[in-house]
N, C-alpha and C. Protein backbone atom coordinates (compact mmCIF):
# COMPACT_ATOMS: atom_id res chain seq x y z
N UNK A 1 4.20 23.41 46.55
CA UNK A 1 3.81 23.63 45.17
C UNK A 1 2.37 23.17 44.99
N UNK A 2 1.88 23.90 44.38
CA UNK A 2 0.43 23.73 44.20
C UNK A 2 0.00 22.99 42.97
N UNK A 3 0.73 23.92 42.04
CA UNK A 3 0.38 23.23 40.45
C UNK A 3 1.59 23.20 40.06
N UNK A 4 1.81 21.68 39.59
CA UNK A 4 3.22 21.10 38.79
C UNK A 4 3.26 21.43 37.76
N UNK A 5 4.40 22.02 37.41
CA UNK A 5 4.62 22.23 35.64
C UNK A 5 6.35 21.77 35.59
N UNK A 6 6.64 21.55 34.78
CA UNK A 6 7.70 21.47 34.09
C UNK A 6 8.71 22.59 34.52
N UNK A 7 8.48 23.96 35.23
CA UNK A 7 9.01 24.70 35.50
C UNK A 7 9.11 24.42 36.80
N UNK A 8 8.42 23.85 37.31
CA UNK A 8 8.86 23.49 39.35
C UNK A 8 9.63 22.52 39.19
N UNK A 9 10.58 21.91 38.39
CA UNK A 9 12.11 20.94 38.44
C UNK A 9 12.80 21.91 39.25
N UNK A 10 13.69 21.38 39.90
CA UNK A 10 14.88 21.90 40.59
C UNK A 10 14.99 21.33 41.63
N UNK A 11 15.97 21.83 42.54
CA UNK A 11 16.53 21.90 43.86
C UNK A 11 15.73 22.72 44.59
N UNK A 12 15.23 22.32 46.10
CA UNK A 12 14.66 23.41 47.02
C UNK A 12 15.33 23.26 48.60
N UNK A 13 15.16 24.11 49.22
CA UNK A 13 15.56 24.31 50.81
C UNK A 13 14.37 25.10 51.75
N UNK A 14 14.42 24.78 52.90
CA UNK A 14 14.05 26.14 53.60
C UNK A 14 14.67 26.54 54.84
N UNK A 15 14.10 27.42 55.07
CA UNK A 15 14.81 28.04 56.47
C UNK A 15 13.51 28.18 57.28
N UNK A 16 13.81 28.05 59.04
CA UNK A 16 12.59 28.84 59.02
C UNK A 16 13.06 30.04 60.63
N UNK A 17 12.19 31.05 60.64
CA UNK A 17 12.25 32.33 60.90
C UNK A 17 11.61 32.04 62.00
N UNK A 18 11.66 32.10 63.29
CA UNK A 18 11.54 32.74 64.72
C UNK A 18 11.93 33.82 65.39
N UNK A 19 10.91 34.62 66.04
CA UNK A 19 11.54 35.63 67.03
C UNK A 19 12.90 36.45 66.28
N UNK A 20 12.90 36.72 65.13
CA UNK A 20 14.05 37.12 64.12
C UNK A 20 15.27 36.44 64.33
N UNK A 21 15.32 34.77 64.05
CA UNK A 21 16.23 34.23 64.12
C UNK A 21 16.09 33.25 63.10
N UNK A 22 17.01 32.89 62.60
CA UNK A 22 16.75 31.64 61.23
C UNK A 22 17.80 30.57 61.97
N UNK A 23 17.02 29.62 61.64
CA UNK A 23 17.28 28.05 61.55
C UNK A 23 18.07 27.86 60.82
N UNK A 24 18.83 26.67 61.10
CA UNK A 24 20.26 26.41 59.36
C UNK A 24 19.29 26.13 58.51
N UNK A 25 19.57 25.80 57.22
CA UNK A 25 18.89 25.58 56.33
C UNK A 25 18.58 24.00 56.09
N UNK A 26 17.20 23.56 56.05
CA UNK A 26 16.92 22.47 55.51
C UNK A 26 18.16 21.61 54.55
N UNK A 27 17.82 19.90 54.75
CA UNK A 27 18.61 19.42 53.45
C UNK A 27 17.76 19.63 52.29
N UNK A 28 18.63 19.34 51.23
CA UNK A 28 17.90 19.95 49.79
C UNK A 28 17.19 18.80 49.31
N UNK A 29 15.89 19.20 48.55
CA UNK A 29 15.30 18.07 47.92
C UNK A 29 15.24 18.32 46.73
N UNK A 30 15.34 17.55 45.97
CA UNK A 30 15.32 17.78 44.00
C UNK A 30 14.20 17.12 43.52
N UNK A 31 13.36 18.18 43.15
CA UNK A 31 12.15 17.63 42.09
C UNK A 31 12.38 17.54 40.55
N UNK A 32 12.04 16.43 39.73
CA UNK A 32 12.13 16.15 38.22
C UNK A 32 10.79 16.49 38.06
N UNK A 33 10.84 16.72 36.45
CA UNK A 33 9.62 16.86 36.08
C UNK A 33 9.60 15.67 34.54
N UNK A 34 8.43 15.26 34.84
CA UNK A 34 8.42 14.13 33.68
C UNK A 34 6.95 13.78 33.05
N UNK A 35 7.06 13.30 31.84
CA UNK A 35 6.01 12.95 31.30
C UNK A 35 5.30 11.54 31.06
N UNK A 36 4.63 11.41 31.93
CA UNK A 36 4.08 9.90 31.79
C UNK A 36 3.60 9.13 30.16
N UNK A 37 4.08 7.96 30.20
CA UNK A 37 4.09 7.23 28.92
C UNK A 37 2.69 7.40 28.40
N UNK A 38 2.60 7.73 27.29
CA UNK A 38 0.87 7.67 27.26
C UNK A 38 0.10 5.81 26.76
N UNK A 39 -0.91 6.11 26.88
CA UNK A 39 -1.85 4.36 26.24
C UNK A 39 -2.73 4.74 25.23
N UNK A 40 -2.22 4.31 24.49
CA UNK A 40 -3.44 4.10 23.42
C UNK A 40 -4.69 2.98 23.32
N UNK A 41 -5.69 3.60 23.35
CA UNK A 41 -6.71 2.36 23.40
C UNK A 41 -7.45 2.73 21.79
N UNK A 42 -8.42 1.87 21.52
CA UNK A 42 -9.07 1.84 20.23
C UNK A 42 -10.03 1.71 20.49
N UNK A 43 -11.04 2.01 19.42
CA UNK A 43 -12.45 1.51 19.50
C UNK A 43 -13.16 0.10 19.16
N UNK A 44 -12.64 -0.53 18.41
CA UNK A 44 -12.53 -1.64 18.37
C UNK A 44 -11.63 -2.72 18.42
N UNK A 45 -12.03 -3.66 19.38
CA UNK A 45 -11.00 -4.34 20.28
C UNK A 45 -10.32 -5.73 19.16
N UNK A 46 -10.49 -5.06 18.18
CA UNK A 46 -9.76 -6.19 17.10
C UNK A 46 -8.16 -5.72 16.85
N UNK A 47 -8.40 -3.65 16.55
CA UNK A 47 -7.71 -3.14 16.15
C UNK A 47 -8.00 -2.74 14.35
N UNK A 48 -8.94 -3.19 14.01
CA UNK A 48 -9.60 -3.65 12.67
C UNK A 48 -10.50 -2.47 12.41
N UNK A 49 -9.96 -1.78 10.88
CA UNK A 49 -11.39 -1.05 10.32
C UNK A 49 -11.91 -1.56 8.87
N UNK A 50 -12.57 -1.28 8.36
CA UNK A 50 -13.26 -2.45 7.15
C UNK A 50 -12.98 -1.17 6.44
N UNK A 51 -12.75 -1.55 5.05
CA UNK A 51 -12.50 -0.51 4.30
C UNK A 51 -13.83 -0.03 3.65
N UNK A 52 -13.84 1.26 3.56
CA UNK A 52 -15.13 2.03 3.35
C UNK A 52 -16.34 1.57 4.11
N UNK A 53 -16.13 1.40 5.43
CA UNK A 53 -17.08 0.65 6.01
C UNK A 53 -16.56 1.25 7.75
N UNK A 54 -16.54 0.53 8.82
CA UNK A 54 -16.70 0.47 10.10
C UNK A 54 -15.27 1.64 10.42
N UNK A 55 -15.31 2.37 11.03
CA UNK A 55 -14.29 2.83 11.35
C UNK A 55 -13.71 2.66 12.57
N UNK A 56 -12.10 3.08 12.64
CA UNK A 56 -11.26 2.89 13.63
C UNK A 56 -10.92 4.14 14.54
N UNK A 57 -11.24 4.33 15.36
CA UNK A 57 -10.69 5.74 16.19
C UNK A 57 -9.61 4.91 17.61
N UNK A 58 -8.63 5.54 17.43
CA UNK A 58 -7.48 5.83 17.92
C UNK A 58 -7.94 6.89 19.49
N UNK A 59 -7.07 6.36 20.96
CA UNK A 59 -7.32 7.61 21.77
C UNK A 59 -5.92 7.67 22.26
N UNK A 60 -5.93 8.66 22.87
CA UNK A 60 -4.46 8.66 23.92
C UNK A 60 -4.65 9.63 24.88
N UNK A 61 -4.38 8.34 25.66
CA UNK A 61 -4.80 8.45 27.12
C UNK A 61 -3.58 9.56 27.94
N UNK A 62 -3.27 10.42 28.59
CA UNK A 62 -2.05 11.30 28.78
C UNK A 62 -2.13 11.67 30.08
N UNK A 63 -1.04 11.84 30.92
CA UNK A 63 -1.28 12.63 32.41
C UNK A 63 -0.94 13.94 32.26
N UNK A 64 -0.22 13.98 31.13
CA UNK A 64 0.33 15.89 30.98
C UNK A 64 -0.73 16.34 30.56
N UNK A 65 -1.70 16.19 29.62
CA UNK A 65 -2.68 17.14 28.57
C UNK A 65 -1.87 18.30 28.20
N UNK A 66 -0.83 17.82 27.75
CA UNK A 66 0.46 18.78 26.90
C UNK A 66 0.05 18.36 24.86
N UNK A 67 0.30 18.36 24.72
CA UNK A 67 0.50 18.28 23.10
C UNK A 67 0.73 17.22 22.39
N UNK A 68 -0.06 16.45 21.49
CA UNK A 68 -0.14 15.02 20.77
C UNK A 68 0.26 15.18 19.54
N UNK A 69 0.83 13.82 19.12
CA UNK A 69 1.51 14.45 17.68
C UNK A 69 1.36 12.35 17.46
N UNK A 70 0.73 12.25 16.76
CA UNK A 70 -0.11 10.67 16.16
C UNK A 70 1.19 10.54 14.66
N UNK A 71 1.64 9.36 15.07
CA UNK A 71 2.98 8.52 13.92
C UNK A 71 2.09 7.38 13.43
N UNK A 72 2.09 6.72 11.96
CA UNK A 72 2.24 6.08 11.43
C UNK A 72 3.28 5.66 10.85
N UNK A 73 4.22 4.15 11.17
CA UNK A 73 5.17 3.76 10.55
C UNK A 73 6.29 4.70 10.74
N UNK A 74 5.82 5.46 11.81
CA UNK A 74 7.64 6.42 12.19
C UNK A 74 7.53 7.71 11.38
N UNK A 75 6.05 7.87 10.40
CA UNK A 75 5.97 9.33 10.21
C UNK A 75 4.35 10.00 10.64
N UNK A 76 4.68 11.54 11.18
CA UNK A 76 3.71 12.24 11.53
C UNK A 76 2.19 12.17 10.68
N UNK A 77 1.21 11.50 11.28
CA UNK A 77 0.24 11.83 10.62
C UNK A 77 -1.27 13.04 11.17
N UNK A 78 -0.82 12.81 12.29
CA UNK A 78 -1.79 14.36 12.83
C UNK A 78 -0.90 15.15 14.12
N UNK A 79 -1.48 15.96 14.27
CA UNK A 79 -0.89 16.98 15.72
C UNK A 79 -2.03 17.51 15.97
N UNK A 80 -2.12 17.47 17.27
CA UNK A 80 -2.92 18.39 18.39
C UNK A 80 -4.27 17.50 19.05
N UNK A 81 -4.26 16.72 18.09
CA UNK A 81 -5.82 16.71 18.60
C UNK A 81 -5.59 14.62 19.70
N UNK A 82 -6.35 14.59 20.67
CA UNK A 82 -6.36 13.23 21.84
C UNK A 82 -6.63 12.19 20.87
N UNK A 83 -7.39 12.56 19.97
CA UNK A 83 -7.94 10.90 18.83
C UNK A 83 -7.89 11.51 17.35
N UNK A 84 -7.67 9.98 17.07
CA UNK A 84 -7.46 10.17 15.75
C UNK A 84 -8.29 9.17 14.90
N UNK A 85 -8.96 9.56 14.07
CA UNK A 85 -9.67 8.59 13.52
C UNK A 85 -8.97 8.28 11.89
N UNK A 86 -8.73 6.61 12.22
CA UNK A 86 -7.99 6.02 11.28
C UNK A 86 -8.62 6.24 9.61
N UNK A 87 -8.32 6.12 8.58
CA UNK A 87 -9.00 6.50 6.98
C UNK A 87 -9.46 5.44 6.92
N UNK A 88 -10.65 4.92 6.53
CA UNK A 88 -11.21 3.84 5.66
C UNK A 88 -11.59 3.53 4.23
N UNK A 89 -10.42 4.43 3.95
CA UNK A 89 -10.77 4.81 2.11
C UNK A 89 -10.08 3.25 1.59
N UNK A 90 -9.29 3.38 2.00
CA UNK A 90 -8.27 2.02 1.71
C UNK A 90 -7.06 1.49 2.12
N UNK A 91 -6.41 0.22 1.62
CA UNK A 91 -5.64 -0.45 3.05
C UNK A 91 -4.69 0.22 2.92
N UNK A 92 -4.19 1.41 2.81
CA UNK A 92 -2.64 2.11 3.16
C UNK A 92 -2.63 2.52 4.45
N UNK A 93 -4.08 2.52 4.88
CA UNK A 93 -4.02 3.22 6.51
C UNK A 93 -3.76 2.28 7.64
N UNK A 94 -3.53 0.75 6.98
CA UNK A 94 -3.11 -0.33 8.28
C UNK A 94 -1.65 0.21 8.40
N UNK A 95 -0.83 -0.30 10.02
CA UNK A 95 0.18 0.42 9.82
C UNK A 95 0.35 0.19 11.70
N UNK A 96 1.65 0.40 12.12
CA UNK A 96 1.50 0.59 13.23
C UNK A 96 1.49 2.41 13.97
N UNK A 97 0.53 2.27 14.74
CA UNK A 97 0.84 4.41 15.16
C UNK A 97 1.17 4.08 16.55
N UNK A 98 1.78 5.14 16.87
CA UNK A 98 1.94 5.61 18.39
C UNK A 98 1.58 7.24 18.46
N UNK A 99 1.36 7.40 19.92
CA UNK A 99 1.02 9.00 20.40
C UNK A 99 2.25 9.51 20.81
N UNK A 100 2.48 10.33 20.63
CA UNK A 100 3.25 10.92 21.53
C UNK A 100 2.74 12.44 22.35
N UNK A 101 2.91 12.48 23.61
CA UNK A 101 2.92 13.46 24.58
C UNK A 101 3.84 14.40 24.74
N UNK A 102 3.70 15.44 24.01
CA UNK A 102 4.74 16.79 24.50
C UNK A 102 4.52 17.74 25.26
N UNK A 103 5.04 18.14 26.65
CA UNK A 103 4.73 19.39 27.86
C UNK A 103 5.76 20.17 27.70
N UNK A 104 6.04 21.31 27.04
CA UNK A 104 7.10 21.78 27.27
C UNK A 104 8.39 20.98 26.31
N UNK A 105 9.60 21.09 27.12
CA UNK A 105 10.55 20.11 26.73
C UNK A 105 10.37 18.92 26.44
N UNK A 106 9.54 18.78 27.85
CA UNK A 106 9.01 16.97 28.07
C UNK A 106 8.36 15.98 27.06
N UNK A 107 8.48 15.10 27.03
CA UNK A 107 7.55 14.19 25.70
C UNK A 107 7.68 12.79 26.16
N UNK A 108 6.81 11.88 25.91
CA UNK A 108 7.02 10.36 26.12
C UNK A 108 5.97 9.58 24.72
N UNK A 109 6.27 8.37 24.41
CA UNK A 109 6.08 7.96 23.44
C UNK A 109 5.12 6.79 24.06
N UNK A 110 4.05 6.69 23.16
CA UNK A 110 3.16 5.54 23.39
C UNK A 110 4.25 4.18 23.17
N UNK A 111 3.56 2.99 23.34
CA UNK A 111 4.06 1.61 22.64
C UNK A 111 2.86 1.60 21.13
N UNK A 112 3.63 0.81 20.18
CA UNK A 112 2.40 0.91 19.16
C UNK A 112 1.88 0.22 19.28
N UNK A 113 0.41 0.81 18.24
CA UNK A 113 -0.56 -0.36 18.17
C UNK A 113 -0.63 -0.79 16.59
N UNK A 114 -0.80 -1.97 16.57
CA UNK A 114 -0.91 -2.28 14.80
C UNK A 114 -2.48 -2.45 14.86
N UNK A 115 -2.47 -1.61 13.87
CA UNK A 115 -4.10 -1.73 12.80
C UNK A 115 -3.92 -2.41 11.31
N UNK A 116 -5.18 -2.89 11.32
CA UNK A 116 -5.18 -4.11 10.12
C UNK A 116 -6.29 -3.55 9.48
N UNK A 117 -6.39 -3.72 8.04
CA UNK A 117 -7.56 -3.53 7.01
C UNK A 117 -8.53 -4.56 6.80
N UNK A 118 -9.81 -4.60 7.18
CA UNK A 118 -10.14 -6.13 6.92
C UNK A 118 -11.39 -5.46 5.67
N UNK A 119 -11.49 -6.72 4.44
CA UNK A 119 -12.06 -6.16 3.24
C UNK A 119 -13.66 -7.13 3.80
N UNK A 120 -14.49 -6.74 3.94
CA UNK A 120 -16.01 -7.67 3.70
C UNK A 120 -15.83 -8.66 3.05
N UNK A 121 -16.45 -9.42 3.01
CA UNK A 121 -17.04 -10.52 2.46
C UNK A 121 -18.47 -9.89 1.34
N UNK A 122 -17.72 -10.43 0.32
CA UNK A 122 -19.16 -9.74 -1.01
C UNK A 122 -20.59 -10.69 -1.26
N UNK A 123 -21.36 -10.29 -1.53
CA UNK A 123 -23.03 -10.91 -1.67
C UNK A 123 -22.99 -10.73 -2.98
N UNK A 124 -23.70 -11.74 -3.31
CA UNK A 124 -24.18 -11.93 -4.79
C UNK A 124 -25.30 -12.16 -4.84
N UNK A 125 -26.29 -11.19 -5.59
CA UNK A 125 -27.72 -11.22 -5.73
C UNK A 125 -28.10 -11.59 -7.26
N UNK A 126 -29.22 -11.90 -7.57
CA UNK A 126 -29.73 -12.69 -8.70
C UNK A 126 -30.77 -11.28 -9.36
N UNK A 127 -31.21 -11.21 -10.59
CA UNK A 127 -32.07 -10.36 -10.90
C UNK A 127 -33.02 -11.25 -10.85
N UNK A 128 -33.37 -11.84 -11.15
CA UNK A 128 -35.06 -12.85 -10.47
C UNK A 128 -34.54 -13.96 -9.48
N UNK A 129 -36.01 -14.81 -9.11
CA UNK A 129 -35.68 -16.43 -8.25
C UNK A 129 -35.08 -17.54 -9.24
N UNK A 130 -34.61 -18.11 -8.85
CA UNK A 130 -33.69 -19.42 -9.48
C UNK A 130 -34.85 -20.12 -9.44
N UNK A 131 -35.40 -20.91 -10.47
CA UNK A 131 -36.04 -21.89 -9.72
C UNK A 131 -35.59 -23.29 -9.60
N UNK A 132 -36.17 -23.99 -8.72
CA UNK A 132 -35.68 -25.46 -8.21
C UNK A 132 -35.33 -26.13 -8.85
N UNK A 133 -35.55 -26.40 -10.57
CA UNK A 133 -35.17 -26.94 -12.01
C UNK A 133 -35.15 -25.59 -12.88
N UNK A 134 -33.71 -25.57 -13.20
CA UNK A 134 -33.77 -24.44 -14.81
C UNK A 134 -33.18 -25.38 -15.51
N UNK A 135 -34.66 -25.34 -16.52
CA UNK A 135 -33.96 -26.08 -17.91
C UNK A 135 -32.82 -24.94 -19.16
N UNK A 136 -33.24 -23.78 -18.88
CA UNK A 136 -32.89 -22.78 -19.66
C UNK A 136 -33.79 -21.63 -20.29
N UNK A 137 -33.34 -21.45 -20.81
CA UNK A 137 -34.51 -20.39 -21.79
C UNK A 137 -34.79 -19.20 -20.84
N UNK A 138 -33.76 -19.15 -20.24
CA UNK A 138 -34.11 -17.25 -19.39
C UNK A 138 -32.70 -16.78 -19.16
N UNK A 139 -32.83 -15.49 -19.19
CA UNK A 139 -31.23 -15.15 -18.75
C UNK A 139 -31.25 -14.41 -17.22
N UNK A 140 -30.60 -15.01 -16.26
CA UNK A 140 -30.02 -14.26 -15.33
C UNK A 140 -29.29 -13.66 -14.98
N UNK A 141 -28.80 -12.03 -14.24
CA UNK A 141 -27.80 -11.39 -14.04
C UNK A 141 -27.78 -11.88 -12.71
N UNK A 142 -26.14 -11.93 -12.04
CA UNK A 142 -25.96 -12.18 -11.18
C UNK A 142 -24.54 -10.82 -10.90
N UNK A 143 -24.89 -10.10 -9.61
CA UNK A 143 -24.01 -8.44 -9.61
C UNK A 143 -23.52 -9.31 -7.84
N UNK A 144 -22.14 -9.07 -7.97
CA UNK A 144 -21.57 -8.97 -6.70
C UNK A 144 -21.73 -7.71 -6.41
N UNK A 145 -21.74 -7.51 -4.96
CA UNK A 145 -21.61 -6.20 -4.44
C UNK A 145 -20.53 -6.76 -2.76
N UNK A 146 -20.26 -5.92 -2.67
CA UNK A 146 -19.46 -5.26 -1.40
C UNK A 146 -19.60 -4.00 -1.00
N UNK A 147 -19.97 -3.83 0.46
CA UNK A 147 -19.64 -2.85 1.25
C UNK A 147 -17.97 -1.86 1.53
N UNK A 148 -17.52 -2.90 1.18
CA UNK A 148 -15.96 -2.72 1.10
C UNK A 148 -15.48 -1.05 -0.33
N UNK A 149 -16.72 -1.44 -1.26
CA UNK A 149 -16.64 -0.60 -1.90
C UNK A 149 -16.34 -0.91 -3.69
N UNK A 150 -16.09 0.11 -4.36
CA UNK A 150 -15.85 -0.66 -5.57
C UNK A 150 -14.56 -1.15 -6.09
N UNK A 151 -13.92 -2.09 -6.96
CA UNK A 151 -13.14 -2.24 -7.29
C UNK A 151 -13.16 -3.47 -8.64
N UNK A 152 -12.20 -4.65 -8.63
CA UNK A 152 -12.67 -5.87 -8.96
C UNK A 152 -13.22 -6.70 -8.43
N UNK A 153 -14.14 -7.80 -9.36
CA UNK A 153 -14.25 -8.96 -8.65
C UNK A 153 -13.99 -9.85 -9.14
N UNK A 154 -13.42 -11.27 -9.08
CA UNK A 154 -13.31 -12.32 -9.46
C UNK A 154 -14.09 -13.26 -9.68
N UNK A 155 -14.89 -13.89 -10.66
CA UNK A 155 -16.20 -14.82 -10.74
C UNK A 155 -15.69 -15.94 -10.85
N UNK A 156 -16.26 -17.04 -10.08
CA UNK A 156 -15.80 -18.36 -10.54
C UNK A 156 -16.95 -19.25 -10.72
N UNK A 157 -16.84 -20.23 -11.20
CA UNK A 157 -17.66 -21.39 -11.20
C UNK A 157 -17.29 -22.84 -11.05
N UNK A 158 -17.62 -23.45 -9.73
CA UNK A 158 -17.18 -24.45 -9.42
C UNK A 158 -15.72 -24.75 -9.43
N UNK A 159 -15.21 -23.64 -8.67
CA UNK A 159 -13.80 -23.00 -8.63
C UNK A 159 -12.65 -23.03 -10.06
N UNK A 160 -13.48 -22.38 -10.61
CA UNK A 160 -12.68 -22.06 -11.90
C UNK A 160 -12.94 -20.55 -12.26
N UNK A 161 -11.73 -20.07 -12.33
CA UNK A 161 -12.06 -18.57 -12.75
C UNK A 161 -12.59 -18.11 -13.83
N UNK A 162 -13.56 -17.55 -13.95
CA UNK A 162 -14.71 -16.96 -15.09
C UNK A 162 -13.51 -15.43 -15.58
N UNK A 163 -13.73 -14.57 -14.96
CA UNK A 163 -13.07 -13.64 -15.55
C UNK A 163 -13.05 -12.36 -14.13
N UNK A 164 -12.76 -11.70 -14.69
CA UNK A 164 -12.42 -10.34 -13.57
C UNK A 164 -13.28 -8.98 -14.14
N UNK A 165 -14.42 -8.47 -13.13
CA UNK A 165 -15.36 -7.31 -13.21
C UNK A 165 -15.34 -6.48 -12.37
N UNK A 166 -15.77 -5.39 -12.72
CA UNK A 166 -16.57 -4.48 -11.90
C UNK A 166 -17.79 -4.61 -11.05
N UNK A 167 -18.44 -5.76 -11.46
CA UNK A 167 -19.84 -6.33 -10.54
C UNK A 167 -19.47 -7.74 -10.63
């Protein structure tokens, strides 16, 4: 056999032919056909994508190059394609996935991998310099921001909660 497929399973024999005479027949040998487990590797070796920020791509590694079908939490979230690149819209996309490999009949299932959402750490910028003594008499804005994206933020002061914003 030259090229293995899923269709060269079976039982085989041979005979062989001299001077128009045949040999008994060979003992039989039985070939399976099977699909190797696939691996998933990631792009980042945390397993971690930042929301609206760094992304996560998913691969699967396969010996068939038969047909991929990518699970989250035990349901289908893509088919066909070797990688999958995880959503960074927001944390619903942590979760554990596996690949699976289909040839034919054949199929084998990755082990999962768990992915985690990690949110930034937010910066807070000043609309002017502070200076080294404020007696008063100026007003400063102070705007959190995150990369993470928009949502709330929580302000405190000297760990007491101020109130809950948009900046």
């Amino acid at each position: 056999l030259n090229t293995a497929s899923t269709s060269a399973a079976g039982k085989y024999t041979c005979l062989s032919l001299a001077s128009g005479l045949s040999s008994p027949q060979s003992d039989e040998v039985s070939i399976s056909a099977t699909v190797g487990k696939p691996v998933v590797t990631t792009s980042n070796a945390d397993n971690t994508y930042e929301i609206n920020g760094r992304a996560l791509t998913l691969s699967c590694a396969t010996t068939s190059g038969g047909d991929y079908v990518w699970r989250k939490d035990g349901s289908t979230v893509s088919t066909t394609k070797q990688d999958y690149v995880v959503p960074t819209t927001d944390e619903t996309a942590a979760g554990a996935y596996t690949c699976k490999d289909t040839l034919g009949a054949l199929s084998a299932e990755s082990d999962q991998v768990t992915v985690t959402a990690e949110v930034l750490t937010p910066s807070i910028s000043t609309s002017s310099s502070l200076p080294a003594v404020w007696a008063g008499g100026f007003s400063i804005t102070l705007t959190c921001t995150s990369s993470s994206g928009s949502g709330t933020y929580t302000w405190t002061q000297g760990g007491l909660k101020l109130s809950d914003t948009t900046q």
